[in-house]
Protein backbone atom coordinates (compact mmCIF):
# COMPACT_ATOMS: atom_id res chain seq x y z
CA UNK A 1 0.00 0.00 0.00
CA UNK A 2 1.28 3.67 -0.70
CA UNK A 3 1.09 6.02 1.54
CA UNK A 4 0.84 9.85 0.79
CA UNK A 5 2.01 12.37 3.12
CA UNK A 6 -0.07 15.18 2.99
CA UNK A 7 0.14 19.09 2.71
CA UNK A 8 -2.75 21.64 2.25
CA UNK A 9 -1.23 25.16 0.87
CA UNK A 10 -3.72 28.03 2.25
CA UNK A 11 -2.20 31.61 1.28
CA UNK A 12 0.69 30.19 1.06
CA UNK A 13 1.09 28.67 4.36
CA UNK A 14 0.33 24.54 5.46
CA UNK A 15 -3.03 24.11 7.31
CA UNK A 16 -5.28 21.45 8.09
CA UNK A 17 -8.96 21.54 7.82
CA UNK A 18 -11.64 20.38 9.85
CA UNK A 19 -14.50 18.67 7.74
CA UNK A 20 -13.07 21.38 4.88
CA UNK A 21 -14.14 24.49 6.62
CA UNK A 22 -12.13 26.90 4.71
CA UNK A 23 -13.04 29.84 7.13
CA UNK A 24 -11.32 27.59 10.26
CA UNK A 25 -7.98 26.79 8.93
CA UNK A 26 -5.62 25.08 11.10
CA UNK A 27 -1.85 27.14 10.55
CA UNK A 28 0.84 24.99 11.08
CA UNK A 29 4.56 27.02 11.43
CA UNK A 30 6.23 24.97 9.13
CA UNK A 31 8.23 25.32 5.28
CA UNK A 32 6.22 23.78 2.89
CA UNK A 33 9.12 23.00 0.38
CA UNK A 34 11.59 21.68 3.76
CA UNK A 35 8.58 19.36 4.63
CA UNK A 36 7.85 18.29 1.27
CA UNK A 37 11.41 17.19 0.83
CA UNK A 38 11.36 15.62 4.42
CA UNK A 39 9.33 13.25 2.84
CA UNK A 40 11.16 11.58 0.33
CA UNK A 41 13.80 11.71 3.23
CA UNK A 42 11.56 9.30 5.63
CA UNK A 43 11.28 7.19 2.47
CA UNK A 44 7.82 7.93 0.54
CA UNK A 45 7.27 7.26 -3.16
CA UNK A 46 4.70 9.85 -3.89
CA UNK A 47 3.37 12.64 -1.75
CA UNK A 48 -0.11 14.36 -2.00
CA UNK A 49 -0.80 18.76 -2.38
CA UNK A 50 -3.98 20.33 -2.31
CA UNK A 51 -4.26 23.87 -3.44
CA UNK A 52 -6.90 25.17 -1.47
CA UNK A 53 -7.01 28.46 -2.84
CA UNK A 54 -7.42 27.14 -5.97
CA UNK A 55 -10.59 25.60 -4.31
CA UNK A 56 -11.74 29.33 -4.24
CA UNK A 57 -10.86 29.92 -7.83
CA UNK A 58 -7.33 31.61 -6.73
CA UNK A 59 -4.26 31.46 -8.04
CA UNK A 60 -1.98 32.45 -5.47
CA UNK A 61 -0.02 29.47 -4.66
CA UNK A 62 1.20 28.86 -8.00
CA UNK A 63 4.98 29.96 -7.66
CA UNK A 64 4.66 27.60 -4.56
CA UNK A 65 3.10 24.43 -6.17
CA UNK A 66 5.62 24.72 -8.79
CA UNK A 67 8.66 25.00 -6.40
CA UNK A 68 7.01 21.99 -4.79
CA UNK A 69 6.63 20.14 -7.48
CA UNK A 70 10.58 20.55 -8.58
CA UNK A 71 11.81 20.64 -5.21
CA UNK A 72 10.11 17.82 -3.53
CA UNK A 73 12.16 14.63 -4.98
CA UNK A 74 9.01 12.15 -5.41
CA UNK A 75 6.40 12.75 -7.66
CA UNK A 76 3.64 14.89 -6.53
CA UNK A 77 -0.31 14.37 -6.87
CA UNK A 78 -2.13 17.49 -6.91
CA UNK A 79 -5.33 18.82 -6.53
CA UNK A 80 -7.66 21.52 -5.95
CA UNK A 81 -10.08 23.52 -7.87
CA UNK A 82 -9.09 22.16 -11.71
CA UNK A 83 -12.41 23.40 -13.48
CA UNK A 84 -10.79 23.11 -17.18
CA UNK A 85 -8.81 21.07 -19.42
CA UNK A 86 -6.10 23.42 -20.03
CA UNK A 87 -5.44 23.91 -16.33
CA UNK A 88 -5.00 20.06 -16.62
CA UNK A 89 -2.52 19.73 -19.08
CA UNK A 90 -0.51 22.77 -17.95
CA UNK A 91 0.27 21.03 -14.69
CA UNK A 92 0.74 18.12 -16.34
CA UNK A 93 3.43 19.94 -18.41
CA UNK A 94 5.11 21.58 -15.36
CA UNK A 95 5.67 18.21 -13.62
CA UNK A 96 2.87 16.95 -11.24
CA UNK A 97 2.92 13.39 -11.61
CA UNK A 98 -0.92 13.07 -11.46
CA UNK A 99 -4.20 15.43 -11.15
CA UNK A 100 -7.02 14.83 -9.07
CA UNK A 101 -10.55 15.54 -10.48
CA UNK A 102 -13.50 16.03 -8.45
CA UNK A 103 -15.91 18.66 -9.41
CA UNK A 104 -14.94 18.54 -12.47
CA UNK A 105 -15.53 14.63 -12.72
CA UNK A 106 -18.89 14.90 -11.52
CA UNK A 107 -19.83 17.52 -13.80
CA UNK A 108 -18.05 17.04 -17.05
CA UNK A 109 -17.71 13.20 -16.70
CA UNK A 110 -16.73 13.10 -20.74
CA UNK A 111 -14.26 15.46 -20.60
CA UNK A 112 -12.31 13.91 -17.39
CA UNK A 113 -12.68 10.32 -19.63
CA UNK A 114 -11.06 12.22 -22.11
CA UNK A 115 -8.17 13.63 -20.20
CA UNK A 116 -7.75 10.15 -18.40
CA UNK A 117 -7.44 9.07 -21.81
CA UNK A 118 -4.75 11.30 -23.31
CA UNK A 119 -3.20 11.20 -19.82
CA UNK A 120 -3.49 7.97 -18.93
CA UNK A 121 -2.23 6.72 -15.04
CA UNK A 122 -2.49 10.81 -13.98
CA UNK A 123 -6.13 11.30 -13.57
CA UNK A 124 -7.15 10.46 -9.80
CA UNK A 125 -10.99 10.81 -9.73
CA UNK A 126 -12.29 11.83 -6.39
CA UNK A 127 -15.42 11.20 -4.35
CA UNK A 128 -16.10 12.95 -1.18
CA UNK A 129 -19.18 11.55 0.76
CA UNK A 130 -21.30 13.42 2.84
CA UNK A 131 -24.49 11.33 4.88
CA UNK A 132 -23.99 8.99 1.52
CA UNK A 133 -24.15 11.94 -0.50
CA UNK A 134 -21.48 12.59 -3.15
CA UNK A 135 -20.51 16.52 -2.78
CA UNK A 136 -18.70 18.77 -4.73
CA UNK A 137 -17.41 21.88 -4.88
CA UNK A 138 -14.58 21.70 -2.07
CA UNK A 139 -17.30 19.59 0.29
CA UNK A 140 -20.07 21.99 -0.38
CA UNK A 141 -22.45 21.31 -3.46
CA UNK A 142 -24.46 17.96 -3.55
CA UNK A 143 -24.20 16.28 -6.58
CA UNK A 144 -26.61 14.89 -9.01
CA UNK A 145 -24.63 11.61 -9.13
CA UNK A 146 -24.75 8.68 -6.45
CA UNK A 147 -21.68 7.60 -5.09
CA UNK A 148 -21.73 3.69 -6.44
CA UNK A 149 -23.54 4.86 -10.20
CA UNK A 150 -20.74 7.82 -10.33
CA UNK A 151 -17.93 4.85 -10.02
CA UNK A 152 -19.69 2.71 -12.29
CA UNK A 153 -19.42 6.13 -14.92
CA UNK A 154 -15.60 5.64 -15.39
CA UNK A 155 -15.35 1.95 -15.38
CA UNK A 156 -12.95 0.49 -17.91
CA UNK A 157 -11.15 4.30 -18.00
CA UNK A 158 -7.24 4.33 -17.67
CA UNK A 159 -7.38 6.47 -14.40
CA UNK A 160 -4.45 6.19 -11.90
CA UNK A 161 -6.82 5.47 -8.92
CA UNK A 162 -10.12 7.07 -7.36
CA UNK A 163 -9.84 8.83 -4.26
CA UNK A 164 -12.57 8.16 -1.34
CA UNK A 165 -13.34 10.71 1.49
CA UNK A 166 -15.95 10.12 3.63
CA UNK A 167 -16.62 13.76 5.18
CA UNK A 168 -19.57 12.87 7.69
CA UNK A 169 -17.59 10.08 9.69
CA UNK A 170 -17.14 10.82 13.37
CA UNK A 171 -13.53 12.15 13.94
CA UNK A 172 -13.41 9.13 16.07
CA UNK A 173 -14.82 6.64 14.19
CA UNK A 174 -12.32 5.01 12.60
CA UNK A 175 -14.71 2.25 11.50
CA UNK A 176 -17.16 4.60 10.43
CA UNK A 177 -14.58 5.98 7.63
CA UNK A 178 -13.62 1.91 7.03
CA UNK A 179 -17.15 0.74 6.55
CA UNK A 180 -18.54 3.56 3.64
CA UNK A 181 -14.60 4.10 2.07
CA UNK A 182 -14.36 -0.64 1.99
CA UNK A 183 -17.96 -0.37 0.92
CA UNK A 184 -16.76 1.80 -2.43
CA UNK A 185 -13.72 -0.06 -2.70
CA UNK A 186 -15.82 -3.15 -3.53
CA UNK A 187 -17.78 -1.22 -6.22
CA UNK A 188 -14.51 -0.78 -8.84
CA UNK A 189 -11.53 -2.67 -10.13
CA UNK A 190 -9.51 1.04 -9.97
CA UNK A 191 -7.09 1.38 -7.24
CA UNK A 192 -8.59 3.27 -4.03
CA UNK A 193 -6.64 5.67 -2.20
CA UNK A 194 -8.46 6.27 1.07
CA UNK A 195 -8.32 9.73 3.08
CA UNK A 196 -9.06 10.65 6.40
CA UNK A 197 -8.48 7.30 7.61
CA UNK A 198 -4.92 7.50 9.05
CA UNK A 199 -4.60 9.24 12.98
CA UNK A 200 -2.19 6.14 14.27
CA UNK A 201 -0.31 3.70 12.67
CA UNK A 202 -2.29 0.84 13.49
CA UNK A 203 -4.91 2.54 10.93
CA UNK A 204 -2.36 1.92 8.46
CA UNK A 205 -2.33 -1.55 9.33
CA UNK A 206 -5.51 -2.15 8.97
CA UNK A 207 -5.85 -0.27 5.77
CA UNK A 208 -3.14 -2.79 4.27
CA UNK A 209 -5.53 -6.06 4.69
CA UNK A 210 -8.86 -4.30 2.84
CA UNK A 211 -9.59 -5.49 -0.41
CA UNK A 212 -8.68 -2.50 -3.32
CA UNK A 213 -7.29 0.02 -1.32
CA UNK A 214 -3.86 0.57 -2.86
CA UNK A 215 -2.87 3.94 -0.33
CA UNK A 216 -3.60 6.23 1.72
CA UNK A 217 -3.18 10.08 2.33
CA UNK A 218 -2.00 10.95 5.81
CA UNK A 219 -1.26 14.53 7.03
CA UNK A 220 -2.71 15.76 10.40
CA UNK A 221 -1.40 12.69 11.66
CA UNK A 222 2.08 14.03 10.41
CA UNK A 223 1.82 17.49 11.42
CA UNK A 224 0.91 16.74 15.17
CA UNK A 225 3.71 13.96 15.45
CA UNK A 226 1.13 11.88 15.88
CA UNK A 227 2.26 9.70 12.91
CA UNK A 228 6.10 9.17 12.08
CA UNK A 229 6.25 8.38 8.62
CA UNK A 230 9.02 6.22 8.28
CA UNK A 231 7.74 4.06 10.74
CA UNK A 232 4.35 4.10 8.81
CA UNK A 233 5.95 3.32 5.70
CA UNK A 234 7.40 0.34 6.68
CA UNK A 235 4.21 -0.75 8.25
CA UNK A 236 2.30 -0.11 4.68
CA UNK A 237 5.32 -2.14 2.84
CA UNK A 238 4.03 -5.91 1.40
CA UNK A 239 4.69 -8.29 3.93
CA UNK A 240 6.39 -11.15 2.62
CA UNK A 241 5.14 -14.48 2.29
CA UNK A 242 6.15 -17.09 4.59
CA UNK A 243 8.02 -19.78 2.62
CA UNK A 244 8.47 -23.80 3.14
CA UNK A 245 12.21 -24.67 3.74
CA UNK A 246 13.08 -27.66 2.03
CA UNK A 247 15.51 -30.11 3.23
């Protein structure tokens, strides 16, 4: 299982959200490009940005994202607020190593084939659930589309994986985000990435053993030292099969 440590650029600055309230950001006094590079230091393939200004239809962070995305030494999934196809490809072009596509998935389903298409392995499709509701919108526009019929809409598409949130779980409930995020897993052959799952390692543990989820994001976790990545990393490695000595 991969795991992707996490960073959410606000104004320029790493925050964490609770439940993506923009207006209640969470600042945490840290470089962005150090901790991105910190990393590939512990020993991660890929890492995970969100632009959350670009949420709002900003472009603030992109001298950032870019020094991110050149700095950071493992390639770097990124999403947040893509409403076009050329905004798509121009990342593409400046080096993020895949795009995630929520919004825009839900309401121009063709196009996002498309781009998985041209692009294929660097389209994540996302689905954030709210009370079994898919949302959009950076958590705050219902969708036309149920959750299970909207993964059925790109089966057989060359996407790199679909991302699950499930925004209404109890902080707490661990199980709670299991159950609904296992539940969608079952519903595709693409490779889930599950978020909002990870406050321990032992969640990444028992991540590993669920059918079709392939990672996971982590970055509160990180950010309060709640989570040491390297030590989570080895606990998402395969764990290899015991093996008959013969005589």
């Amino acid at each position: 299982m991969i795991l992707y440590p996490t960073l959410e650029i606000l104004n320029g600055k790493c925050v964490s959200l609770t439940r993506g309230r923009l207006a209640e950001p969470v600042l945490w006094h840290i470089d962005p490009v150090a901790t991105a590079r910190s990393f590939a230091a512990a020993g991660a393939e890929w890492m995970h940005l969100t632009d959350l200004n670009g949420l709002l239809g900003e472009k603030s962070n992109n001298e950032l994202i870019e020094e991110i995305i050149l700095a950071a030494g493992i390639p770097v999934q990124l999403g947040g607020g893509f409403r076009s196809r050329e905004a798509v490809n121009r990342w593409i072009d400046k080096g993020a190593g895949r795009i995630v596509l929520g919004t825009l998935a839900a309401q121009e389903p063709h196009m996002v084939k498309e781009l998985a298409r041209y692009h294929p392995d660097q389209i994540v499709v996302a689905l954030d659930i709210y009370q079994g509701q898919l949302m959009t919108d950076g958590w705050r526009t219902p969708s036309a589309f149920g959750a299970e019929e909207f993964i059925k809409e790109f089966d057989g598409i060359p996407l790199a994986g679909i991302l699950i949130t499930d925004i209404d779980a109890d902080i707490e409930d661990t199980d709670g985000h299991l159950g609904v995020i296992s539940g969608l897993a079952a519903r595709t052959r693409h490779a889930v990435i599950a978020r909002g799952t990870v406050r321990s390692v032992d969640d990444v543990a028992r991540l590993k053993y669920i059918h079709n989820i392939a990672g996971a994001m982590i970055g509160r976790a990180l950010l309060t030292k709640d989570v040491d990545l390297a030590e989570a990393l080895k606990v998402a490695r395969p764990t290899p099969e015991p093996t008959a000595e013969f005589i």
